[in-house]
PDB file of N, CA and C in Angstrom:
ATOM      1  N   UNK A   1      25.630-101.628  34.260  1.00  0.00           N
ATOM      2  CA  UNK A   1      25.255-102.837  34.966  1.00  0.00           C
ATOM      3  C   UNK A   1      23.754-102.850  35.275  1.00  0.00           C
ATOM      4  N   UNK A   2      23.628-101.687  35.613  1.00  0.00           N
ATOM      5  CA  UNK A   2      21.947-101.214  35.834  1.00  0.00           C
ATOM      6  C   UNK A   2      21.016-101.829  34.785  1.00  0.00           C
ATOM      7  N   UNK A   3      21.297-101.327  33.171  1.00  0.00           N
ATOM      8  CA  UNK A   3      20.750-101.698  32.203  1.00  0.00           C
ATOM      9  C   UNK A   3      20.760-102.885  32.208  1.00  0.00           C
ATOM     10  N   UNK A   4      21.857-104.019  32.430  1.00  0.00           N
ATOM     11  CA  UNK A   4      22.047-105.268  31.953  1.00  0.00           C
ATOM     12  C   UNK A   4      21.249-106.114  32.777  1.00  0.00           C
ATOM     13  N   UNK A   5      21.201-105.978  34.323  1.00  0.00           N
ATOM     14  CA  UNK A   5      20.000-106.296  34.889  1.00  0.00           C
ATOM     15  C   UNK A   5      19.456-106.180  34.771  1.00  0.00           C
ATOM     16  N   UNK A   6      18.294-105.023  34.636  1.00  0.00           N
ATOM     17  CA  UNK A   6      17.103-104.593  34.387  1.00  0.00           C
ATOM     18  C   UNK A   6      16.526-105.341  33.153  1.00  0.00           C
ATOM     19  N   UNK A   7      17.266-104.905  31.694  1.00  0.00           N
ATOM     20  CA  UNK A   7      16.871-105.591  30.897  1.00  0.00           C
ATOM     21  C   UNK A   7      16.891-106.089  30.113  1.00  0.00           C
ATOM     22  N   UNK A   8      17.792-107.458  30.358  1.00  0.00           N
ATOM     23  CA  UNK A   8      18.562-108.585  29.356  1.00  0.00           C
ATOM     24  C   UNK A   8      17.983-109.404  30.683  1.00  0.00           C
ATOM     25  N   UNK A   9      18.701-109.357  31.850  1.00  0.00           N
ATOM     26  CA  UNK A   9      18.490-110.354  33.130  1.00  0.00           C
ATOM     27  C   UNK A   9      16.373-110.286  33.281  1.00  0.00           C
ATOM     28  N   UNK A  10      16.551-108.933  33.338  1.00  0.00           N
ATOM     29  CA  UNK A  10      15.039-108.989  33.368  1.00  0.00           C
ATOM     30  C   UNK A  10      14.100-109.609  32.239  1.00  0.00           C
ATOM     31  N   UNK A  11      14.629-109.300  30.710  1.00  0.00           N
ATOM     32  CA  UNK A  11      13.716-110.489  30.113  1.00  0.00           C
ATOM     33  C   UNK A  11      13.800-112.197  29.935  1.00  0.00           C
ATOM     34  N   UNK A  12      15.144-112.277  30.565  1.00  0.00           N
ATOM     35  CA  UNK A  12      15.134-113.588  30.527  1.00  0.00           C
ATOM     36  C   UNK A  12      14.315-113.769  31.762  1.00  0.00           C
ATOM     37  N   UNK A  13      14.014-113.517  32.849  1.00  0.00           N
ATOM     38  CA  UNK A  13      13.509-113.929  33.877  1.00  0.00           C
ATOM     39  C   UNK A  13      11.870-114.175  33.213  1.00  0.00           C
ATOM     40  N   UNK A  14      11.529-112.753  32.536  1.00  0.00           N
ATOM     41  CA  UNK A  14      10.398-112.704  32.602  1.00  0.00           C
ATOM     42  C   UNK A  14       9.775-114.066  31.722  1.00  0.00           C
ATOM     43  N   UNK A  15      10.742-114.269  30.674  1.00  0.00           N
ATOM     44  CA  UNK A  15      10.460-115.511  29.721  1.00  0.00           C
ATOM     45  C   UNK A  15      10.444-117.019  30.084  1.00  0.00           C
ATOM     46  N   UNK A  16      11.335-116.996  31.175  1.00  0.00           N
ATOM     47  CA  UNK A  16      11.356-118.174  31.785  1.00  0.00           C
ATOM     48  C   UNK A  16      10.203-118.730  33.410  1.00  0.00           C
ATOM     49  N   UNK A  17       9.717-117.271  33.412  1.00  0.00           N
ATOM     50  CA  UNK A  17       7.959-117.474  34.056  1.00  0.00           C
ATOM     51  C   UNK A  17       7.170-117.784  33.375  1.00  0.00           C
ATOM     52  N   UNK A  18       7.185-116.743  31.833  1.00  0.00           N
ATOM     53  CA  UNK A  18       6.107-117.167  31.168  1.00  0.00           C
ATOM     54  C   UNK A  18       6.023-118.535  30.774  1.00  0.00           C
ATOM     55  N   UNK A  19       7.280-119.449  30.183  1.00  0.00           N
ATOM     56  CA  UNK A  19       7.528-120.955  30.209  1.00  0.00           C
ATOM     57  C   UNK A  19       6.626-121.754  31.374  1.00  0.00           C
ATOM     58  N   UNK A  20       7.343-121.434  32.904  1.00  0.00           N
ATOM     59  CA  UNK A  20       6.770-122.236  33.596  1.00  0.00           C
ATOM     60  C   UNK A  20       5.037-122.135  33.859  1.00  0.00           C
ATOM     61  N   UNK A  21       4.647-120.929  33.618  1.00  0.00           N
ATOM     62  CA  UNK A  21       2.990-120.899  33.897  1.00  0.00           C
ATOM     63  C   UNK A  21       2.449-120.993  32.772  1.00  0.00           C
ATOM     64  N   UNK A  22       2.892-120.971  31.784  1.00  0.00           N
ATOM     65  CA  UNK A  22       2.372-121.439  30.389  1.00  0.00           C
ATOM     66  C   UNK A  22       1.801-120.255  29.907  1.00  0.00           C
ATOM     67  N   UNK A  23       2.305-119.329  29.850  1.00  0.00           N
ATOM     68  CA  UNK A  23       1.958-118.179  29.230  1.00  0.00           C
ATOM     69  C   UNK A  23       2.816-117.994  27.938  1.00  0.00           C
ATOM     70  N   UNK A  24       1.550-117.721  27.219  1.00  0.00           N
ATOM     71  CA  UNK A  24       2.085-117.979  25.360  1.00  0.00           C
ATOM     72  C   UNK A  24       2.209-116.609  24.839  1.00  0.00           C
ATOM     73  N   UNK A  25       1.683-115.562  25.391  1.00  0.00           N
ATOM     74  CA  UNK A  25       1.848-114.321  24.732  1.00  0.00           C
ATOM     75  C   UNK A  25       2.586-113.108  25.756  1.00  0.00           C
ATOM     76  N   UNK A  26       3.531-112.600  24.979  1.00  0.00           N
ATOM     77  CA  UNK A  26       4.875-111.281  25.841  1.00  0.00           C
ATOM     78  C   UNK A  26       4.536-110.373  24.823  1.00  0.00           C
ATOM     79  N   UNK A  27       4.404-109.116  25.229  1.00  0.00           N
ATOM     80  CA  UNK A  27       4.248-107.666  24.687  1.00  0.00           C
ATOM     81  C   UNK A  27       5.121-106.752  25.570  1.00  0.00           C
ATOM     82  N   UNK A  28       6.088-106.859  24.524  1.00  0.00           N
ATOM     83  CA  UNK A  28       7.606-106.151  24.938  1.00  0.00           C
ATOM     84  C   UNK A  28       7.407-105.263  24.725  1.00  0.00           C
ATOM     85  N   UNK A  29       7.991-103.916  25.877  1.00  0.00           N
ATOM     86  CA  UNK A  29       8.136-102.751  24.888  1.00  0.00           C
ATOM     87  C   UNK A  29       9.691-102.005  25.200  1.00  0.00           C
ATOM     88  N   UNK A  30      10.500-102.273  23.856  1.00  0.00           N
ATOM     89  CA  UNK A  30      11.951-102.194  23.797  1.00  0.00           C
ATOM     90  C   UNK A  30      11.688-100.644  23.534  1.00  0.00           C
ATOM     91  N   UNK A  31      12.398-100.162  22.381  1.00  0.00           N
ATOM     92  CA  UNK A  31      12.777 -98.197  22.462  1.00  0.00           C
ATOM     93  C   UNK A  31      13.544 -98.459  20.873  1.00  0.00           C
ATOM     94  N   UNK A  32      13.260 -97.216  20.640  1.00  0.00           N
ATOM     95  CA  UNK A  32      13.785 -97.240  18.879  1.00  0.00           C
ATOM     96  C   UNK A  32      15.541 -96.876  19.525  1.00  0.00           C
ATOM     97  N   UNK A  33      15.918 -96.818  20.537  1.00  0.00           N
ATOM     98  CA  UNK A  33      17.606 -96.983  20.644  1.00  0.00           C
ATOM     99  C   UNK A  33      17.976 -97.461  20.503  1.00  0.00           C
ATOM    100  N   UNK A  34      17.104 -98.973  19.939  1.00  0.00           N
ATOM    101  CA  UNK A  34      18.067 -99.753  19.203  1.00  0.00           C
ATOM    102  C   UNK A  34      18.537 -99.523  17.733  1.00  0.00           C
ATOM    103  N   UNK A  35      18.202 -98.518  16.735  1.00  0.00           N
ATOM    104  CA  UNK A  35      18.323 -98.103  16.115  1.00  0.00           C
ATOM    105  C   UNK A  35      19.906 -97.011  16.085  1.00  0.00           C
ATOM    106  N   UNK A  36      20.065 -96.374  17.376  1.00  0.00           N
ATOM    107  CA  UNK A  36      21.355 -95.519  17.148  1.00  0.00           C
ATOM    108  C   UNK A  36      21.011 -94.564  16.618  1.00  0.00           C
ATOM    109  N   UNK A  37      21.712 -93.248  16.169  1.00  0.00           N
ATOM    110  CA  UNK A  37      21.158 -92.157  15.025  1.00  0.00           C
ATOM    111  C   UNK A  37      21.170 -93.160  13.745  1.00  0.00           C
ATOM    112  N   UNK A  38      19.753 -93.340  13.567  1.00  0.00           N
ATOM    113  CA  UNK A  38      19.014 -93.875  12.414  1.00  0.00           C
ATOM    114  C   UNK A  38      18.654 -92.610  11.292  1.00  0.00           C
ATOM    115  N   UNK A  39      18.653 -92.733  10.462  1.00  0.00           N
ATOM    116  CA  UNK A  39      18.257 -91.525   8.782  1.00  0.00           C
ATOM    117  C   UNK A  39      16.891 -91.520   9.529  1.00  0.00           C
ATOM    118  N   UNK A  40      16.048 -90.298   9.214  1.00  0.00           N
ATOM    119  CA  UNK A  40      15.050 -89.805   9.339  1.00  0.00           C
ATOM    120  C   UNK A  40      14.179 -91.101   8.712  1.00  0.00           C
ATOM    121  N   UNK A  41      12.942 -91.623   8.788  1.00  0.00           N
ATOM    122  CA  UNK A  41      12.081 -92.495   7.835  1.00  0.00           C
ATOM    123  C   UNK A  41      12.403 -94.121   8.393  1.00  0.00           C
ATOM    124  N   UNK A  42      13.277 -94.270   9.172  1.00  0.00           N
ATOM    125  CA  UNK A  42      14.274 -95.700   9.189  1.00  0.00           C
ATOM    126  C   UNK A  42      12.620 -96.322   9.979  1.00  0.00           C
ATOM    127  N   UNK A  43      12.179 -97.653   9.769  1.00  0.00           N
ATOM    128  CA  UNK A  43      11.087 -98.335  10.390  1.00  0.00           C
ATOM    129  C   UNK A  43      11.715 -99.438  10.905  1.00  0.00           C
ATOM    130  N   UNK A  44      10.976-100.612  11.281  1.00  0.00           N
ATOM    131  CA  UNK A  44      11.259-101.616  11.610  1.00  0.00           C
ATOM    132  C   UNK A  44      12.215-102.443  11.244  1.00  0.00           C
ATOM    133  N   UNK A  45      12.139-102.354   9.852  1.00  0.00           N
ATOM    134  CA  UNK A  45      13.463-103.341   8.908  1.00  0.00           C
ATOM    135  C   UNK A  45      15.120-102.412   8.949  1.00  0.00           C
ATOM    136  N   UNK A  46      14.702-101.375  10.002  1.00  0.00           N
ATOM    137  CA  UNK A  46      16.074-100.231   9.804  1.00  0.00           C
ATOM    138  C   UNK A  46      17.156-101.162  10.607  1.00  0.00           C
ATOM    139  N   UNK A  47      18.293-100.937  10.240  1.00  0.00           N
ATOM    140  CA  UNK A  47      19.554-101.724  10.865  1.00  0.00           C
ATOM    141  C   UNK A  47      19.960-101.416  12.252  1.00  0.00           C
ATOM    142  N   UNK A  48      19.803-102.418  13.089  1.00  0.00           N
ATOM    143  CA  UNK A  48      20.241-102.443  14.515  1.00  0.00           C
ATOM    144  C   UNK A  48      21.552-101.905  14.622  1.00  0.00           C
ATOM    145  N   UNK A  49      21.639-100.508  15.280  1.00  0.00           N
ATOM    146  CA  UNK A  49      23.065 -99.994  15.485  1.00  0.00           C
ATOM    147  C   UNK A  49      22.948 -99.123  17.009  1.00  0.00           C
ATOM    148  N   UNK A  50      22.802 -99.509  18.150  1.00  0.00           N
ATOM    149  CA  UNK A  50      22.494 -99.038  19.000  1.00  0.00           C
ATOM    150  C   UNK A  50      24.254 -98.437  19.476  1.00  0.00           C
ATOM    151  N   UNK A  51      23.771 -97.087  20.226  1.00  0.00           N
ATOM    152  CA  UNK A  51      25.140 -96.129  20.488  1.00  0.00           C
ATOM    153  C   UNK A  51      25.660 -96.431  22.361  1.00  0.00           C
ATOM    154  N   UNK A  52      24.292 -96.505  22.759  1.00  0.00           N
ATOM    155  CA  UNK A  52      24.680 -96.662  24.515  1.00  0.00           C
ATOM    156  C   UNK A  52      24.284 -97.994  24.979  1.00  0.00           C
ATOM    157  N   UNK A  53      24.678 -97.988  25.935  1.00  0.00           N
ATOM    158  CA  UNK A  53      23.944 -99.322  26.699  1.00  0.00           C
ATOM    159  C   UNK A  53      22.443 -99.560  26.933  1.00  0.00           C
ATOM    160  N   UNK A  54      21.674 -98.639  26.898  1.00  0.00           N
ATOM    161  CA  UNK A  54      20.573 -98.231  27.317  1.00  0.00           C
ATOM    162  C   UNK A  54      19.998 -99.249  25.789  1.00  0.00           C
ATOM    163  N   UNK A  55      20.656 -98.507  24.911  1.00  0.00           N
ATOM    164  CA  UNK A  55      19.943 -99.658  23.301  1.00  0.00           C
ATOM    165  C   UNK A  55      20.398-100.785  23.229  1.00  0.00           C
ATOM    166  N   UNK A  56      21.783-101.469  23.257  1.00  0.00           N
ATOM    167  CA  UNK A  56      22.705-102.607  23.101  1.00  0.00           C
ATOM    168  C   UNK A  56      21.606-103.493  24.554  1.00  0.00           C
ATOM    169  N   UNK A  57      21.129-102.980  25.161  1.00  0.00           N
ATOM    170  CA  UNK A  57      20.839-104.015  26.302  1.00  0.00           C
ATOM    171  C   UNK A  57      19.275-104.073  25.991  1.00  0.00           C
ATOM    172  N   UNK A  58      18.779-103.113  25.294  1.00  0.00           N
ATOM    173  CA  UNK A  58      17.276-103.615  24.545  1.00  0.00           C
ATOM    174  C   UNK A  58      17.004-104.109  23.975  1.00  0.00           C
ATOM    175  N   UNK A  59      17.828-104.104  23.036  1.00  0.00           N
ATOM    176  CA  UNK A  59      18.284-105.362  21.692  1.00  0.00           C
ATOM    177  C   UNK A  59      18.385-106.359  22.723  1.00  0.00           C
ATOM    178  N   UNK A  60      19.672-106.600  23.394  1.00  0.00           N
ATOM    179  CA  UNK A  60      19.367-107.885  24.224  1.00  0.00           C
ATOM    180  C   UNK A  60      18.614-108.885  24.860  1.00  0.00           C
ATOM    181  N   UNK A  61      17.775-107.975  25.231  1.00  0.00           N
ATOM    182  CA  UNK A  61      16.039-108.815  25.930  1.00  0.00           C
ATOM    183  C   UNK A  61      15.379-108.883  24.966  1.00  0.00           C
ATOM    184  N   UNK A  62      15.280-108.431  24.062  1.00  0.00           N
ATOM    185  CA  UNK A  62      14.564-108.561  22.393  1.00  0.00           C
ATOM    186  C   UNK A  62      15.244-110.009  22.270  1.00  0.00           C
ATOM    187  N   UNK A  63      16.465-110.139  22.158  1.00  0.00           N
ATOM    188  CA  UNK A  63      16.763-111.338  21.739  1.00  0.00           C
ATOM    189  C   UNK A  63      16.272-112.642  22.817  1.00  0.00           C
ATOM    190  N   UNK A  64      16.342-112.160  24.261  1.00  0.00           N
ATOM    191  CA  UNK A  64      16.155-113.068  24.969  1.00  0.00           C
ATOM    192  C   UNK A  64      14.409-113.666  24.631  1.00  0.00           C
ATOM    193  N   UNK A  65      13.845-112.767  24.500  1.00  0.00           N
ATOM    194  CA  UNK A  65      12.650-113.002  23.899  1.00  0.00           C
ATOM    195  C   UNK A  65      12.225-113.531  22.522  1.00  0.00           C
ATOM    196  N   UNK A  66      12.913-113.319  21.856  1.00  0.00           N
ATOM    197  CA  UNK A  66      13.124-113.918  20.615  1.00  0.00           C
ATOM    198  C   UNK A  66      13.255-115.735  21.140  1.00  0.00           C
ATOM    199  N   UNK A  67      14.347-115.933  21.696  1.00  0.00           N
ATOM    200  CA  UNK A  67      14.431-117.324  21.837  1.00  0.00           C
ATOM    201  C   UNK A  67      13.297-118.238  22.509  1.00  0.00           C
ATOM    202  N   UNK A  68      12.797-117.542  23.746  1.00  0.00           N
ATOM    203  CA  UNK A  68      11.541-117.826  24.216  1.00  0.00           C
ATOM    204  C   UNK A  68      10.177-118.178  23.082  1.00  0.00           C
ATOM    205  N   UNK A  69      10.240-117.207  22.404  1.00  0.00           N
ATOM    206  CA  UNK A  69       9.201-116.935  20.639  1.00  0.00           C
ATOM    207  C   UNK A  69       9.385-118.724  20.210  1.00  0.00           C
ATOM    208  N   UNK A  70      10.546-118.631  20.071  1.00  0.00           N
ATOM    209  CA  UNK A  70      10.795-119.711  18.891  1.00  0.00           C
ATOM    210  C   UNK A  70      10.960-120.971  19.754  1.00  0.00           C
ATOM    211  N   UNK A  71      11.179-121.070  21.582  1.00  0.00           N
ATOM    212  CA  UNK A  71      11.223-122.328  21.372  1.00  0.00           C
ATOM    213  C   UNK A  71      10.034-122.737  21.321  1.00  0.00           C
ATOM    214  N   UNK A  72       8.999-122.431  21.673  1.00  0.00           N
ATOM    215  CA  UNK A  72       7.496-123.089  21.714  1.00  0.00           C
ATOM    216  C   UNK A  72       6.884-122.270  21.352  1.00  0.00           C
ATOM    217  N   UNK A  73       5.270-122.806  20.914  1.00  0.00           N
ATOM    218  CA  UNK A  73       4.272-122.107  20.400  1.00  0.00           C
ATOM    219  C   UNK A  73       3.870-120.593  20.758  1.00  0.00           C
ATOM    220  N   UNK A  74       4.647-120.000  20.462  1.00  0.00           N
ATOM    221  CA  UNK A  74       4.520-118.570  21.873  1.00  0.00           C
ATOM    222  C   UNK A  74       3.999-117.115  20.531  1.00  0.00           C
ATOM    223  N   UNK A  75       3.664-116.444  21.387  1.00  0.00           N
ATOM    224  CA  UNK A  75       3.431-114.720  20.351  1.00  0.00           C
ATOM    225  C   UNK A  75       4.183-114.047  21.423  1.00  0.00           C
ATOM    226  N   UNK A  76       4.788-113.398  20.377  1.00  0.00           N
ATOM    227  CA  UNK A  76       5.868-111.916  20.981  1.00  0.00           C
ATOM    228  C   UNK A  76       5.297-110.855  19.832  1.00  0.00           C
ATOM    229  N   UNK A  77       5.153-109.759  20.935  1.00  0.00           N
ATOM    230  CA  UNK A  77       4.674-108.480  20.085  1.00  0.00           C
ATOM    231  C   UNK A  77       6.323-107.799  20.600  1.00  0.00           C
ATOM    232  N   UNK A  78       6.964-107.488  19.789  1.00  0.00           N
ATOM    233  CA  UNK A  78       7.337-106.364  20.393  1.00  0.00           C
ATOM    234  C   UNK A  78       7.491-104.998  20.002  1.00  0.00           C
ATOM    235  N   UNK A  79       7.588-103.833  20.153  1.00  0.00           N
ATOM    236  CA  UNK A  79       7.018-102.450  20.435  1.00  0.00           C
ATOM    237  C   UNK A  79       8.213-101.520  20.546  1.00  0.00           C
ATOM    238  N   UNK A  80       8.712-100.536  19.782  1.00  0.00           N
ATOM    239  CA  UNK A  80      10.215-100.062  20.279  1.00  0.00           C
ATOM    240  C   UNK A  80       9.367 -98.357  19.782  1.00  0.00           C
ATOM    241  N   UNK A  81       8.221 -97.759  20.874  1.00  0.00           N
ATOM    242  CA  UNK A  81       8.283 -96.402  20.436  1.00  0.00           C
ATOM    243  C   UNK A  81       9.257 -95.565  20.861  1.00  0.00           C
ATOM    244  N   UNK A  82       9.415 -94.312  20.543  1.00  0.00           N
ATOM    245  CA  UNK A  82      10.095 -93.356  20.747  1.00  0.00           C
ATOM    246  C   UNK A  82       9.919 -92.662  22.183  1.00  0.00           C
ATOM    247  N   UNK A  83      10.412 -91.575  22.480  1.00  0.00           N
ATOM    248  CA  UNK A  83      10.567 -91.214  24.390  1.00  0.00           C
ATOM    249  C   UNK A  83       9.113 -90.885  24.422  1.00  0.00           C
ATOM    250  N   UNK A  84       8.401 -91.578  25.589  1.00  0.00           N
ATOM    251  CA  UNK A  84       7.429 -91.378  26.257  1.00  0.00           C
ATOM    252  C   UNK A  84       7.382 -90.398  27.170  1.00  0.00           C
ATOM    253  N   UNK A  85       6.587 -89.824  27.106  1.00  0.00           N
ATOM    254  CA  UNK A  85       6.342 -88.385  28.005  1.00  0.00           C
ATOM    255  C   UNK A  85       4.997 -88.026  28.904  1.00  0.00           C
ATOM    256  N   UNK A  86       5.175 -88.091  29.935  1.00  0.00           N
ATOM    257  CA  UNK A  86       3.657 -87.967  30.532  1.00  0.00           C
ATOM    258  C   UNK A  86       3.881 -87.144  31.904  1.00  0.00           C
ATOM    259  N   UNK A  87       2.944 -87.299  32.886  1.00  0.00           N
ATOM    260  CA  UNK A  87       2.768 -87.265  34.095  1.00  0.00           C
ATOM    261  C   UNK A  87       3.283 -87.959  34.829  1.00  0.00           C
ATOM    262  N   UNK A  88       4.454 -86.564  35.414  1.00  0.00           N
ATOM    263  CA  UNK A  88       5.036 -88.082  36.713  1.00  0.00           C
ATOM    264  C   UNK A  88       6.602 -88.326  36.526  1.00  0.00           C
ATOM    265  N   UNK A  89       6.815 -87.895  34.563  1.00  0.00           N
ATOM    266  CA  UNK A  89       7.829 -88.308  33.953  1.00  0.00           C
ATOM    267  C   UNK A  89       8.700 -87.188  34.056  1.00  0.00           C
ATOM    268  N   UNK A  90       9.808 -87.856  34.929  1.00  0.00           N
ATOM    269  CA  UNK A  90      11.144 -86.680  35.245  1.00  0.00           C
ATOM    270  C   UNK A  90      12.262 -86.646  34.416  1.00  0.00           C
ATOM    271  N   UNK A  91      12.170 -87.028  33.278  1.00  0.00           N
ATOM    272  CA  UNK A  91      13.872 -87.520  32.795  1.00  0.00           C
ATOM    273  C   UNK A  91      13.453 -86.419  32.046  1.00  0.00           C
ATOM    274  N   UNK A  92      14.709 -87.057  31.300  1.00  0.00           N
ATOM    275  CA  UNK A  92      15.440 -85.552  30.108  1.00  0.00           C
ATOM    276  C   UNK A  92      14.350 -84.564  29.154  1.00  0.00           C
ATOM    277  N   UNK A  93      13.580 -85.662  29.083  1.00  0.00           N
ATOM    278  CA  UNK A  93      12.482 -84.636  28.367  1.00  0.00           C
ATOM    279  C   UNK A  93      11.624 -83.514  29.218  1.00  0.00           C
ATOM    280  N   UNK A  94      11.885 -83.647  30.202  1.00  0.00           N
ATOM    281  CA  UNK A  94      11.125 -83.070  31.782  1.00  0.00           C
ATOM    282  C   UNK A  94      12.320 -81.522  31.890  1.00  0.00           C
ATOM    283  N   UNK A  95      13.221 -82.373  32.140  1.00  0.00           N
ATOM    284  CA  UNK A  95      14.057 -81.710  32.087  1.00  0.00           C
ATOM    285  C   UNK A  95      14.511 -80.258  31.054  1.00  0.00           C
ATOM    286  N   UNK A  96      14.290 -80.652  29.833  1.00  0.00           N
ATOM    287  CA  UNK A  96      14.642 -79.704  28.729  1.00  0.00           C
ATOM    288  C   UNK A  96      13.187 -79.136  28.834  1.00  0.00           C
ATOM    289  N   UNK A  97      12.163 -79.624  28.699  1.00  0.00           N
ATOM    290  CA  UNK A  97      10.743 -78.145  29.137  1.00  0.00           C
ATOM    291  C   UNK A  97      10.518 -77.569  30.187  1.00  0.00           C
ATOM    292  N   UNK A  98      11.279 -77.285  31.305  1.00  0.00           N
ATOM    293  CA  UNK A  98      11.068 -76.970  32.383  1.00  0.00           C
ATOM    294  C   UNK A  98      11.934 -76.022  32.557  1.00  0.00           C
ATOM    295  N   UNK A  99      13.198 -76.225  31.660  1.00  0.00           N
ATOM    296  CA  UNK A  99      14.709 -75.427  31.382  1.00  0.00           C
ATOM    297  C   UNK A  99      13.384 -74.093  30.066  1.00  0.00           C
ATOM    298  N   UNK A 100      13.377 -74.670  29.414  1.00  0.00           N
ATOM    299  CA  UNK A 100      12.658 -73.666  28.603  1.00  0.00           C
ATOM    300  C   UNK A 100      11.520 -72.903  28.727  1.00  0.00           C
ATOM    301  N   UNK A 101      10.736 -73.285  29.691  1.00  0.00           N
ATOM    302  CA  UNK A 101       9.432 -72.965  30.547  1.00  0.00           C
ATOM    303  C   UNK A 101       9.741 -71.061  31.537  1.00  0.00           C
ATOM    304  N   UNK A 102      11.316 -71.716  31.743  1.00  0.00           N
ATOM    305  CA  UNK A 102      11.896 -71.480  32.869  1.00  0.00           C
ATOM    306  C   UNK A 102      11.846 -69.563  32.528  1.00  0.00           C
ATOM    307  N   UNK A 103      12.284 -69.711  30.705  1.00  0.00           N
ATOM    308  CA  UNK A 103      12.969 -68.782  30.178  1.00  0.00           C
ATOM    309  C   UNK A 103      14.633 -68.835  30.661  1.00  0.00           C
ATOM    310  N   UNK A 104      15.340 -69.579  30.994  1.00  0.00           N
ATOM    311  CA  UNK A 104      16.769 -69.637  30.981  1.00  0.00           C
ATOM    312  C   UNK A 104      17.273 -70.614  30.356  1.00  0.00           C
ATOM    313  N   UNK A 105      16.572 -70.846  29.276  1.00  0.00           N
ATOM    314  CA  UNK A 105      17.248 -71.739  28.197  1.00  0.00           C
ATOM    315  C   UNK A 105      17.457 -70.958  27.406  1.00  0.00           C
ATOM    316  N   UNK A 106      19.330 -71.728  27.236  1.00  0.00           N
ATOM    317  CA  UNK A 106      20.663 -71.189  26.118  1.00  0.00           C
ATOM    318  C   UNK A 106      20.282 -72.238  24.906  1.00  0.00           C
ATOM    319  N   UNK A 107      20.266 -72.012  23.865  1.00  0.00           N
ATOM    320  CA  UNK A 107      20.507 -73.076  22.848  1.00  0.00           C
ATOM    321  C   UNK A 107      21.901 -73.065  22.795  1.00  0.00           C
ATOM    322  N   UNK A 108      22.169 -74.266  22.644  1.00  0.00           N
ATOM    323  CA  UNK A 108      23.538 -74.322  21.964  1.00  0.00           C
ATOM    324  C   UNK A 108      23.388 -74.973  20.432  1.00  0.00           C
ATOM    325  N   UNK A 109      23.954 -74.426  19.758  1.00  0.00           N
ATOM    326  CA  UNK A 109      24.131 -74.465  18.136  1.00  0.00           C
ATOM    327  C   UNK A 109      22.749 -74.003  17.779  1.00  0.00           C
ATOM    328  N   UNK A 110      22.879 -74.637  15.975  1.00  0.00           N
ATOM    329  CA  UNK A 110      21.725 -73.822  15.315  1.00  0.00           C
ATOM    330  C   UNK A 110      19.724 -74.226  15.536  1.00  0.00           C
ATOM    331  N   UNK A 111      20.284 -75.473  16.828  1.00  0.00           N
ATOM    332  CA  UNK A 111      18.738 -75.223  17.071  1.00  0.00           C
ATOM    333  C   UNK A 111      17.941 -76.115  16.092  1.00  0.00           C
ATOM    334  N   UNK A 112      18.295 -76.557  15.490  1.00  0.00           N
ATOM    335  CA  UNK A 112      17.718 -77.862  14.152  1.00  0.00           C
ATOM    336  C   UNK A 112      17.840 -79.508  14.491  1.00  0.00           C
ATOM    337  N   UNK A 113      17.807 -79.380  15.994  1.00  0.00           N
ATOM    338  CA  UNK A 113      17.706 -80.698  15.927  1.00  0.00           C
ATOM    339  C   UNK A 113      16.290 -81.283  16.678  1.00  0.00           C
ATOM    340  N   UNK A 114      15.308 -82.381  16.258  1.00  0.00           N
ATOM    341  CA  UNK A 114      14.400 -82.864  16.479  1.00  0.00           C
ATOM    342  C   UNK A 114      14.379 -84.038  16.923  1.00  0.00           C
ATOM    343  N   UNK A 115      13.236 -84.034  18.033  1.00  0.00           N
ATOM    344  CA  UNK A 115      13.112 -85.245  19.053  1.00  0.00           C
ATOM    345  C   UNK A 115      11.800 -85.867  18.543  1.00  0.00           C
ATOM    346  N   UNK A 116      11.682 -87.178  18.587  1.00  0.00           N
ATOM    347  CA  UNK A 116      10.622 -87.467  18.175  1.00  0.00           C
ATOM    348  C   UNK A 116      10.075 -88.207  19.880  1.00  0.00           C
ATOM    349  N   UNK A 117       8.493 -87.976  19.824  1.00  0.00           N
ATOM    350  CA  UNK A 117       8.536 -88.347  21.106  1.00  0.00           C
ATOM    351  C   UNK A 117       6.730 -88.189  21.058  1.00  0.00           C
ATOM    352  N   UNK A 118       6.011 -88.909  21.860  1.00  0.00           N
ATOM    353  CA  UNK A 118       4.768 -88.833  22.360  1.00  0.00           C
ATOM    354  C   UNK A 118       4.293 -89.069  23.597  1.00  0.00           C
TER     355      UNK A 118
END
């Protein structure tokens, strides 16, 4: 429900400000989860197959934005990089270097799997 507010409810809101103040240009930034486990190489034209809500509801405001795009003269950038990582940033990626930092990180299985992330 979290997601679906945040951001399906949230880009329609945001699109229907930009309407009323006449703002012609939105620079979205959705997440390659809309992708799902995508083949290694998959780009932009790769097939929308999102696995959680977290993607199915990014796709969603993509679309809500989409309609905004097309009813009037408008520019939509939108932007789907991979997990962002910085300062400040506590989630899972925080999480798994801090576990390994720690020295009490277990792998489980053979250890071959890759995150793409900047």
């Amino acid at each position: 429900a979290e997601y679906e507010r945040t951001n399906v409810k949230g880009a329609a809101n945001i699109a229907k400000v930009c309407s009323e103040k006449n703002i012609r240009k939105i620079v979205f930034t959705s997440s390659v989860a809309v992708y799902g486990f995508a083949e290694p190489g998959t780009d932009e034209a790769g097939a929308i197959n999102p696995f959680n809500e977290y993607g199915k509801t990014k796709y969603k405001a993509e679309e809500k934005l989409r309609a905004w795009h097309s009813s009037a003269d408008n520019d939509l950038i939108i932007v789907r990089p991979t997990v962002i990582f910085g300062e400040g940033n506590r989630g899972n990626v925080y999480n798994l270097l801090k576990q390994i930092a720690s020295g009490n990180f277990v792998m489980v299985g053979a250890g071959t799997n890759r995150k793409s992330m900047a």
